[in-house]
N, C-alpha and C. Protein backbone atom coordinates (compact mmCIF):
# COMPACT_ATOMS: atom_id res chain seq x y z
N UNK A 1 0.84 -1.18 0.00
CA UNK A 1 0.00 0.00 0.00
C UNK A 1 0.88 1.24 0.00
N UNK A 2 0.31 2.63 -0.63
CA UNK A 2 1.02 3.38 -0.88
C UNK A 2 -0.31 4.86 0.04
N UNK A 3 1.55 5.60 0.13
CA UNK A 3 0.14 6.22 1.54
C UNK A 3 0.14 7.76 0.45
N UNK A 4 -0.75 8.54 0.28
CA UNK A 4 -0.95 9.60 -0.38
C UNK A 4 -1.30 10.30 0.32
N UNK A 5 -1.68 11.26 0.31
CA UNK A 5 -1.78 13.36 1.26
C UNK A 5 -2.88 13.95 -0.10
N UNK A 6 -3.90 14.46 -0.06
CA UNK A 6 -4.86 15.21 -0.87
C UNK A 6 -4.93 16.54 0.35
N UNK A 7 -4.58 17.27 0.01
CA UNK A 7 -4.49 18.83 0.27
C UNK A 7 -5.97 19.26 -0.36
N UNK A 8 -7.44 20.04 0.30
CA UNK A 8 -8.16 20.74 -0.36
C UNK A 8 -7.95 22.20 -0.35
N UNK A 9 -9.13 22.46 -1.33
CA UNK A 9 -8.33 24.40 -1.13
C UNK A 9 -8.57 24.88 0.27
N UNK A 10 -9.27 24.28 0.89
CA UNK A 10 -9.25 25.29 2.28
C UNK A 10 -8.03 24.67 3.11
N UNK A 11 -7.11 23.36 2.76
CA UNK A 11 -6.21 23.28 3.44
C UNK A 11 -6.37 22.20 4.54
N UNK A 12 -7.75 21.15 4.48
CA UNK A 12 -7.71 20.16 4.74
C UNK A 12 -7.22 19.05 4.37
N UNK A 13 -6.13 18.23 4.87
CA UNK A 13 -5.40 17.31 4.65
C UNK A 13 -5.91 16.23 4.67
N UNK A 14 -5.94 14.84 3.93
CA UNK A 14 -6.50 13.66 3.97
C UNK A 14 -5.88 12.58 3.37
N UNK A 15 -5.15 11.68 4.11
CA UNK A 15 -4.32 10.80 4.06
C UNK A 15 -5.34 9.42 3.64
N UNK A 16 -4.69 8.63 2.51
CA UNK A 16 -4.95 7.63 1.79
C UNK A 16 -4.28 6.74 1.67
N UNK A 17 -4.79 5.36 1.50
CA UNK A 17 -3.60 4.24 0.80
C UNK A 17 -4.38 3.77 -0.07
N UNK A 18 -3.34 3.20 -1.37
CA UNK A 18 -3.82 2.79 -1.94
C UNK A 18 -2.85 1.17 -2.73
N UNK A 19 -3.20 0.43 -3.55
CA UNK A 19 -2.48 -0.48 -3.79
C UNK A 19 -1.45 -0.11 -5.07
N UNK A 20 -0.21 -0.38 -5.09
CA UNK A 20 0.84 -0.02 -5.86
C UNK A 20 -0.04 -0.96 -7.52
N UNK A 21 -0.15 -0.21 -8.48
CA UNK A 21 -0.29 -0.51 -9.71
C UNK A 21 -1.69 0.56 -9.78
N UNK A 22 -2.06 0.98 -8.68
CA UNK A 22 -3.68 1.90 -8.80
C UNK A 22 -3.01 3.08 -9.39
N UNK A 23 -3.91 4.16 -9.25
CA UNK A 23 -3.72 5.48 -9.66
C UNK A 23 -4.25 6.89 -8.89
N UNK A 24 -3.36 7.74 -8.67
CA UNK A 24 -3.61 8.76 -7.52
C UNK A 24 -5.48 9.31 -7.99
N UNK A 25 -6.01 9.01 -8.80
CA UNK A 25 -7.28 9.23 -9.07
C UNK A 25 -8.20 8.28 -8.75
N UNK A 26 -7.91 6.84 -8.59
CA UNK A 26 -8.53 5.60 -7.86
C UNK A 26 -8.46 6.05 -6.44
N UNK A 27 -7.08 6.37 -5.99
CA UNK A 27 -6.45 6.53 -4.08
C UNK A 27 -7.98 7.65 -4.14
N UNK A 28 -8.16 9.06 -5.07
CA UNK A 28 -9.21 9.44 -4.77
C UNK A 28 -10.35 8.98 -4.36
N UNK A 29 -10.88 8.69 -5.37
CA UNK A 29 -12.52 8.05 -5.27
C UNK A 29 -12.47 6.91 -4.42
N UNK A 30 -11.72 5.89 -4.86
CA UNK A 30 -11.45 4.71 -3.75
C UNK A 30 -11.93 5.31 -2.13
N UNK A 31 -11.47 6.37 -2.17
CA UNK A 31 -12.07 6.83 -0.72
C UNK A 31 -12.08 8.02 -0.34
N UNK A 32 -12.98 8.15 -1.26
CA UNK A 32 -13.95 9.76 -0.95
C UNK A 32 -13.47 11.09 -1.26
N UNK A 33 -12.25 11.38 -1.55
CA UNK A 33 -11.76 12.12 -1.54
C UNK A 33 -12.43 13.51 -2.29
N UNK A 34 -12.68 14.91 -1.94
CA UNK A 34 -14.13 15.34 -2.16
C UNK A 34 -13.66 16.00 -3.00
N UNK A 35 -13.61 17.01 -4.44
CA UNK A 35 -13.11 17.54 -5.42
C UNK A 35 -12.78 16.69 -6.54
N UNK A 36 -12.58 15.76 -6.50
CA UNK A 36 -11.95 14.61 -7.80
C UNK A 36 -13.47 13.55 -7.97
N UNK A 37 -13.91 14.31 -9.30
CA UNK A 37 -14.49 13.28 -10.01
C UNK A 37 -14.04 12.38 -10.95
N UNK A 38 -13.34 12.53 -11.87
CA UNK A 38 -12.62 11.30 -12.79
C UNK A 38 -13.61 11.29 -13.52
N UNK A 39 -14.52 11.50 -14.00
CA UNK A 39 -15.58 11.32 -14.86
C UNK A 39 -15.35 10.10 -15.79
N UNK A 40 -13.79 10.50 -16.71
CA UNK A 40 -13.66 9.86 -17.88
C UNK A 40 -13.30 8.11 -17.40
N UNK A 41 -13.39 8.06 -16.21
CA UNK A 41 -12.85 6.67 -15.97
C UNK A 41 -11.22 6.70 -16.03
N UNK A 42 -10.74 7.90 -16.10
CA UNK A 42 -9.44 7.64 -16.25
C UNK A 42 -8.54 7.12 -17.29
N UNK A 43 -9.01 7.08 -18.24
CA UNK A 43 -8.93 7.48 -19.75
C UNK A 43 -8.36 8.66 -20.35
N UNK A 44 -8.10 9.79 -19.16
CA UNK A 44 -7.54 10.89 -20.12
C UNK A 44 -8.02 11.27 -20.89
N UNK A 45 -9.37 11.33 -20.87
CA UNK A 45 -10.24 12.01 -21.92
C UNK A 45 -10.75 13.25 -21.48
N UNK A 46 -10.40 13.48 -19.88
CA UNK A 46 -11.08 15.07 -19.43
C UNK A 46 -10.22 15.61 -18.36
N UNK A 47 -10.47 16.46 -17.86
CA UNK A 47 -9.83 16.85 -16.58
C UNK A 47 -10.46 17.31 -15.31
N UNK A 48 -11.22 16.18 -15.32
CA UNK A 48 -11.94 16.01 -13.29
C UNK A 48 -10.98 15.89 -12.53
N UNK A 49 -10.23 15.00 -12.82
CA UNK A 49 -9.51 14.63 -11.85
C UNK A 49 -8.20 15.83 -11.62
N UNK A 50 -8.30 16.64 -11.79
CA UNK A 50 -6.92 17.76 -12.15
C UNK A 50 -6.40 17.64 -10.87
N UNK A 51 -5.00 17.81 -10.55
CA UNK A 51 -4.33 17.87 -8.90
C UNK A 51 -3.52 19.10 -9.36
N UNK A 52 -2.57 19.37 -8.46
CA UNK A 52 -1.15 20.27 -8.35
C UNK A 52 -0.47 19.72 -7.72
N UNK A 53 0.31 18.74 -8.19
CA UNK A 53 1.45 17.81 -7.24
C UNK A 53 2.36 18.63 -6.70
N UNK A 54 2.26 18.63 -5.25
CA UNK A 54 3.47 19.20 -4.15
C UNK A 54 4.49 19.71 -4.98
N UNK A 55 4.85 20.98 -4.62
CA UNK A 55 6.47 21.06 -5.37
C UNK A 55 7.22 20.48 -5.10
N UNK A 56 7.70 19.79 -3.97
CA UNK A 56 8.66 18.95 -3.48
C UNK A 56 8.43 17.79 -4.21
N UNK A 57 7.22 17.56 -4.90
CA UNK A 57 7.36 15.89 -5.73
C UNK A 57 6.73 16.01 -6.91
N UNK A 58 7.32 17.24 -7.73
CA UNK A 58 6.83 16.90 -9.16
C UNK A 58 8.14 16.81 -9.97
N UNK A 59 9.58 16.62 -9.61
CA UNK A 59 10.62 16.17 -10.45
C UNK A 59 10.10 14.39 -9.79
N UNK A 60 9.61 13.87 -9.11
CA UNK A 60 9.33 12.40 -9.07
C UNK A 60 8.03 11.94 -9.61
N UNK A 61 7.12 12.77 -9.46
CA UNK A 61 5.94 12.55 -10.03
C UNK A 61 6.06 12.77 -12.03
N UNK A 62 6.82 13.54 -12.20
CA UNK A 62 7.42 14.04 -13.32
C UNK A 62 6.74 15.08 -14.05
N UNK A 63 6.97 16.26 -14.71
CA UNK A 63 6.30 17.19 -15.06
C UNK A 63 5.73 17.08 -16.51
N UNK A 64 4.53 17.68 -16.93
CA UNK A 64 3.98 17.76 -18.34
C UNK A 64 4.83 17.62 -19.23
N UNK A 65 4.54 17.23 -20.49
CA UNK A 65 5.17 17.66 -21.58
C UNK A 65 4.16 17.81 -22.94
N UNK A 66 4.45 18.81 -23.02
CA UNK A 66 3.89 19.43 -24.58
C UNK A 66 4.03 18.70 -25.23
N UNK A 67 2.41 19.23 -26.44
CA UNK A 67 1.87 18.37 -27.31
C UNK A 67 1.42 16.62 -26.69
N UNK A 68 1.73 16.09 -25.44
CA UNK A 68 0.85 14.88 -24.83
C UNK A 68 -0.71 15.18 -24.61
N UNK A 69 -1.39 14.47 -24.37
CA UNK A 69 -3.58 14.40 -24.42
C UNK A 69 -2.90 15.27 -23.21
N UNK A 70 -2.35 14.90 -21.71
CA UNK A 70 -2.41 15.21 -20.64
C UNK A 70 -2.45 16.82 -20.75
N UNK A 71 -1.66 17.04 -21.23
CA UNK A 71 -1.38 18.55 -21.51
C UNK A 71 -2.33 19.37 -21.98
N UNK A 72 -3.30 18.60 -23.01
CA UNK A 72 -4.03 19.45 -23.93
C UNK A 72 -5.16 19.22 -23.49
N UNK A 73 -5.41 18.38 -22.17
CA UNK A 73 -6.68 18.42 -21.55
C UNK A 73 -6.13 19.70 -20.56
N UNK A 74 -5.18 19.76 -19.59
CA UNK A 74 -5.10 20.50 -18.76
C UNK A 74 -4.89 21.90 -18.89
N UNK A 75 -4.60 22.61 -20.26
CA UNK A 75 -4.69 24.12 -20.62
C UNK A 75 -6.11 24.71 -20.56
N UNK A 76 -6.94 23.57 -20.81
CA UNK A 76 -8.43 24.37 -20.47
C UNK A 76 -8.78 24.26 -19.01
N UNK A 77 -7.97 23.37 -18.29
CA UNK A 77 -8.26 23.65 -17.04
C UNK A 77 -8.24 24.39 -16.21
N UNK A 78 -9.43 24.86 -14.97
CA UNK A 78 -9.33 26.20 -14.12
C UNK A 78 -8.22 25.90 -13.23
N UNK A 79 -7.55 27.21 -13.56
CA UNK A 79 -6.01 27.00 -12.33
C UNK A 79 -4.64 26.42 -12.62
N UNK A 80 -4.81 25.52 -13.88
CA UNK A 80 -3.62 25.01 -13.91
C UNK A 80 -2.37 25.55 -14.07
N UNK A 81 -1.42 24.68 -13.33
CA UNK A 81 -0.13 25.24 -13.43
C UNK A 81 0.72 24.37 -13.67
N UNK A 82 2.20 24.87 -13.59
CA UNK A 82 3.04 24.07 -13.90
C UNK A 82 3.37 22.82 -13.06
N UNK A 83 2.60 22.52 -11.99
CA UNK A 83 2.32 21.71 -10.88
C UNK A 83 1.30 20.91 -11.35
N UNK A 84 0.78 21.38 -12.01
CA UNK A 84 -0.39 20.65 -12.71
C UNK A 84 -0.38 19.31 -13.32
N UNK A 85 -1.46 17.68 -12.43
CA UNK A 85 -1.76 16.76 -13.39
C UNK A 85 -3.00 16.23 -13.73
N UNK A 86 -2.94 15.53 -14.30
CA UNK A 86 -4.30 14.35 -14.06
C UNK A 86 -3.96 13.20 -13.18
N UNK A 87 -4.51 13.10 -12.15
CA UNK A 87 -4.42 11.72 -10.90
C UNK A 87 -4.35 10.80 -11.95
N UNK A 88 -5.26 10.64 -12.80
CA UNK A 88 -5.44 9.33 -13.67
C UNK A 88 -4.26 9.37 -14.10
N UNK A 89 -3.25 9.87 -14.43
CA UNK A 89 -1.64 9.33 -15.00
C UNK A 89 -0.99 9.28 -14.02
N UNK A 90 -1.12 9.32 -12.62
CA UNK A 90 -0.38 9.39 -11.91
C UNK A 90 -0.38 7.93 -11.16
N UNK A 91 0.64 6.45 -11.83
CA UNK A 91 1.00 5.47 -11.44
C UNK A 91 0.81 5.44 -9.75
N UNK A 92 0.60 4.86 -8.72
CA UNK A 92 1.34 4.61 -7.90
C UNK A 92 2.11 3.47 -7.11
N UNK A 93 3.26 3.61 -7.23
CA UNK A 93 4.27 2.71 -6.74
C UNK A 93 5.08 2.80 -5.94
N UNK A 94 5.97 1.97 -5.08
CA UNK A 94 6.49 2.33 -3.73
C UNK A 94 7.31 3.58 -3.18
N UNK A 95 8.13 3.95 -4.93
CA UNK A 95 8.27 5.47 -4.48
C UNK A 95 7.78 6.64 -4.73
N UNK A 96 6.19 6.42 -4.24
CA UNK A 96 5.01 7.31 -4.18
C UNK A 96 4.88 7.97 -3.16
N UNK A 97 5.83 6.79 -1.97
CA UNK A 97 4.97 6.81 -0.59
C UNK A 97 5.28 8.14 -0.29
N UNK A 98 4.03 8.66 0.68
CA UNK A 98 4.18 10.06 0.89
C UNK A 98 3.91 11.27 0.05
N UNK A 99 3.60 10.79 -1.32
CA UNK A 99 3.06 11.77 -2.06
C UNK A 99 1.93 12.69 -1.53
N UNK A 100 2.07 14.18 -1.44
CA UNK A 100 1.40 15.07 -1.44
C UNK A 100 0.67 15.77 -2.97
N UNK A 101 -0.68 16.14 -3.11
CA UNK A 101 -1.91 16.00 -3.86
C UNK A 101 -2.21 17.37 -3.53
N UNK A 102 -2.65 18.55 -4.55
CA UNK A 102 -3.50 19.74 -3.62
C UNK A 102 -4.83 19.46 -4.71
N UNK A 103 -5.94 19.58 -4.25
CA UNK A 103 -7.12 19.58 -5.23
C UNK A 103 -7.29 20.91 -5.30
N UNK A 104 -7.87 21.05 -6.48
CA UNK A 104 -8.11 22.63 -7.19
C UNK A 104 -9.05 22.81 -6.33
N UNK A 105 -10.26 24.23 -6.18
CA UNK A 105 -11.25 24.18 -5.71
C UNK A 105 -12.45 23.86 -6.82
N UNK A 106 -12.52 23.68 -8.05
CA UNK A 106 -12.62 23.41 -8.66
C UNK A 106 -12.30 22.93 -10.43
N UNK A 107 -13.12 21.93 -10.58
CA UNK A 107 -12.56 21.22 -11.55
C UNK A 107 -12.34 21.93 -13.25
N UNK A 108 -13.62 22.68 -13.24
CA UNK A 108 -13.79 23.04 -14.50
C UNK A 108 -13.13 24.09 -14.96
């Protein structure tokens, strides 16, 4: 199990596990986590699931790259930044543990 941190905008913290091969958008919904819908199933077909991975863990989480779907879903997204992912690409595996998550206040 892999333990995750979801940050909301008001700054409530909410610690998760989830099983190594899931995805920081499953660790969501898997358990409740309130801002992350995933709509697309995690398919990368939308951006519900949008996060801002911790600055301290987006050279591990790894950052966007231009011209990818990920990218060209997340420019229409409210807020995004260069911190900016989709949970649904976000693997998790043992050196996850401890990953910190901020949810937008909203998705759209």
């Amino acid at each position: 199990m892999v333990k995750v941190t979801f940050v909301s905008s008001d700054g409530t913290r909410r610690e998760v596990e989830i099983a190594e091969g899931e995805t920081a958008r499953e660790a969501a919904l898997f358990n409740g986590v309130p801002g992350i819908d995933g709509d697309c199933g995690g398919a990368c077909a939308c951006a519900t699931c949008h996060v801002h991975v911790d600055p301290t863990w987006i050279d591990k989480v790894g950052r966007l790259k231009e011209g990818e779907a990920e990218a060209e879903l997340l420019q229409f997204a409210e807020g995004a930044s260069e911190y900016s992912r989709l949970a649904c690409q976000i693997p998790m595996e043992a050196e996850m543990e401890g990953l910190v998550l901020h949810v937008p206040a909203q998705q759209y």
